[in-house]
Protein backbone atom coordinates (compact mmCIF):
# COMPACT_ATOMS: atom_id res chain seq x y z
CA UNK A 1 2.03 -15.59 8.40
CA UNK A 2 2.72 -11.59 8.13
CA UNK A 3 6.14 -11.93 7.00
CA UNK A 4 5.25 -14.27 4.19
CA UNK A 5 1.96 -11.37 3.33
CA UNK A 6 4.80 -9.33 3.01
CA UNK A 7 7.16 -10.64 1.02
CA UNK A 8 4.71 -11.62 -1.46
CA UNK A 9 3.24 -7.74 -1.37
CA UNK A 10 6.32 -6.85 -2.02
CA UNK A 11 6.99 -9.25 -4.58
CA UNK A 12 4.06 -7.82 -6.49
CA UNK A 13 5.00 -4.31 -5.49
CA UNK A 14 7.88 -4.92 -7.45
CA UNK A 15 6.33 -7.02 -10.43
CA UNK A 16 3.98 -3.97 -10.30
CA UNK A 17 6.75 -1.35 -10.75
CA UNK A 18 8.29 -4.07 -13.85
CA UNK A 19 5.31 -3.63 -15.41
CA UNK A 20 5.08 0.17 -15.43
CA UNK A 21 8.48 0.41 -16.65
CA UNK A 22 7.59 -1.77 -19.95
CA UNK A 23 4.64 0.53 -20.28
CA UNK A 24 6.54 3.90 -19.83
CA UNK A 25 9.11 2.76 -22.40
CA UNK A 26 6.34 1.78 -24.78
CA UNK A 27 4.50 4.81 -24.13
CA UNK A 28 7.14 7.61 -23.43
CA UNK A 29 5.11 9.67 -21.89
CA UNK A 30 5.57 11.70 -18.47
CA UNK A 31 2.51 10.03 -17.10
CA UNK A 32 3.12 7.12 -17.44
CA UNK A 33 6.64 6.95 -16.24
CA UNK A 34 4.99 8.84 -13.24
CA UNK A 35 2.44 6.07 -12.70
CA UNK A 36 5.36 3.06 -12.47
CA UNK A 37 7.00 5.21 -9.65
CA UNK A 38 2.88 5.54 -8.27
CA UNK A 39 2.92 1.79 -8.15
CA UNK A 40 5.81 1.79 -5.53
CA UNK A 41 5.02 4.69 -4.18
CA UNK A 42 1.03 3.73 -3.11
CA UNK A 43 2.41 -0.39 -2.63
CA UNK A 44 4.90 1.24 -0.29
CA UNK A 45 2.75 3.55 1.83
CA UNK A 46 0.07 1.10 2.06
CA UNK A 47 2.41 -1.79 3.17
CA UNK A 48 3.79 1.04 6.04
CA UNK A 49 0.47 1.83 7.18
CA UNK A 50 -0.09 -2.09 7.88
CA UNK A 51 3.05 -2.59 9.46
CA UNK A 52 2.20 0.35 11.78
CA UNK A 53 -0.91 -0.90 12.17
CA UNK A 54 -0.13 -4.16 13.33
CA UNK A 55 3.11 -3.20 15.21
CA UNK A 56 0.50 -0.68 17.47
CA UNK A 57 -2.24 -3.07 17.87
CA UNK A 58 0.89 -5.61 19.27
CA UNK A 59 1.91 -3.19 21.82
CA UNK A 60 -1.78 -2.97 22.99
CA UNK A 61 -2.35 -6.21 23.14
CA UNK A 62 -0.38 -6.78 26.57
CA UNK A 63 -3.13 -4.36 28.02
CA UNK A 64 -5.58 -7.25 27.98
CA UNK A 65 -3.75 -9.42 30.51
CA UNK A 66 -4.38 -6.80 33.55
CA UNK A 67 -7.62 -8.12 35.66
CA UNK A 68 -8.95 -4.18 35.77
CA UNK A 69 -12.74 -3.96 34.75
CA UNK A 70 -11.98 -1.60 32.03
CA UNK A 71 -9.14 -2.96 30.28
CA UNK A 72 -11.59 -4.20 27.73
CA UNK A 73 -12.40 -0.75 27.25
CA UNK A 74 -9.04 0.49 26.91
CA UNK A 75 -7.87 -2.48 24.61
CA UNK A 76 -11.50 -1.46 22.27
CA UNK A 77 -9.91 2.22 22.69
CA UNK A 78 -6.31 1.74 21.07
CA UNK A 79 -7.30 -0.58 18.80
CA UNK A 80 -9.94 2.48 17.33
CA UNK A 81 -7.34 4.64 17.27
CA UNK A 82 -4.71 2.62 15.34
CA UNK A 83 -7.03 2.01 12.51
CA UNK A 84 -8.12 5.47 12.42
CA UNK A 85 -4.47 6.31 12.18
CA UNK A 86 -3.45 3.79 9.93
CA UNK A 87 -6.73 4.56 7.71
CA UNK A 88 -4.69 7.43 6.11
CA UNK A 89 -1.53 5.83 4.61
CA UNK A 90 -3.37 2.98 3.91
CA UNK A 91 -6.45 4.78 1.94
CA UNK A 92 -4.07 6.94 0.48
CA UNK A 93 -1.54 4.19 -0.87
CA UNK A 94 -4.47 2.46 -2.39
CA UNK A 95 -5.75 5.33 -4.32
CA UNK A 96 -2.23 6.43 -5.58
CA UNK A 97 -1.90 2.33 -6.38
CA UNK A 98 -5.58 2.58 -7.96
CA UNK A 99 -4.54 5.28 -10.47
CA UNK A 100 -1.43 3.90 -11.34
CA UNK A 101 -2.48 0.77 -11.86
CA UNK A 102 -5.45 2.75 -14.53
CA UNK A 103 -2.72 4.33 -16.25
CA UNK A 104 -0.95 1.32 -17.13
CA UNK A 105 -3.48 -0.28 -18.36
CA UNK A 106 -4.70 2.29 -20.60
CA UNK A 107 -0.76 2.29 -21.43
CA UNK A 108 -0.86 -0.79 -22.02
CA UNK A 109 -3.71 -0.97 -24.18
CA UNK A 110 -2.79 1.88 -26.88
CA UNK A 111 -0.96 1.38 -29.47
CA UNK A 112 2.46 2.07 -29.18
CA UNK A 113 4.39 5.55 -29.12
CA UNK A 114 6.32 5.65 -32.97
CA UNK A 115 7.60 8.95 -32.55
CA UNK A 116 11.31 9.54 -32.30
């Protein structure tokens, strides 16, 4: 079920990165050829911060199985600390996807550059 999260994520990373390439020819302007590479760039670090996410919680996942009294405890432990570490990438991939995604449609709203 992941793998097919991904693929479509980054099916619509790259739809994503289509559109901001219409809008930055459209537009010619710096920012917004700057917000098409955001759209890839913010897709991309979120999808990472996942991935590491659910590789970590995985691995801590076998920790469960041992009959100790506090491996509840530990288990509750890791899996607070991978999403505090994945909170990062992932927060920060969503905001750089957030403004990106505000530029182009502003972009995509205006009328279109005529200079030459």
């Amino acid at each position: 079920m992941f793998s097919i999260m991904l693929a479509v994520s980054l099916v619509l990373c790259v739809v994503l990165y289509a559109w901001g390439r219409w809008v930055s020819r459209r537009q010619r302007g710096l920012v917004f050829r700057v917000a098409a590479r955001g759209t890839l760039v913010g897709a991309v670090l979120a999808l990472a911060g996942v991935a590491w996410a659910m590789r970590q919680l995985a691995a801590a996942s076998g920790v469960s199985s041992s009959p100790v009294a506090g491996a509840a405890t530990q288990l509750a432990d890791q899996i607070s600390q991978t999403f505090t570490m994945a909170a990062l990438p992932v927060g920060l991939g969503n905001l750089i996807l957030l403004a990106s995604l505000i530029v182009l449609v502003v972009g995509t709203l205006r009328a279109p550059d005529q200079r030459l």
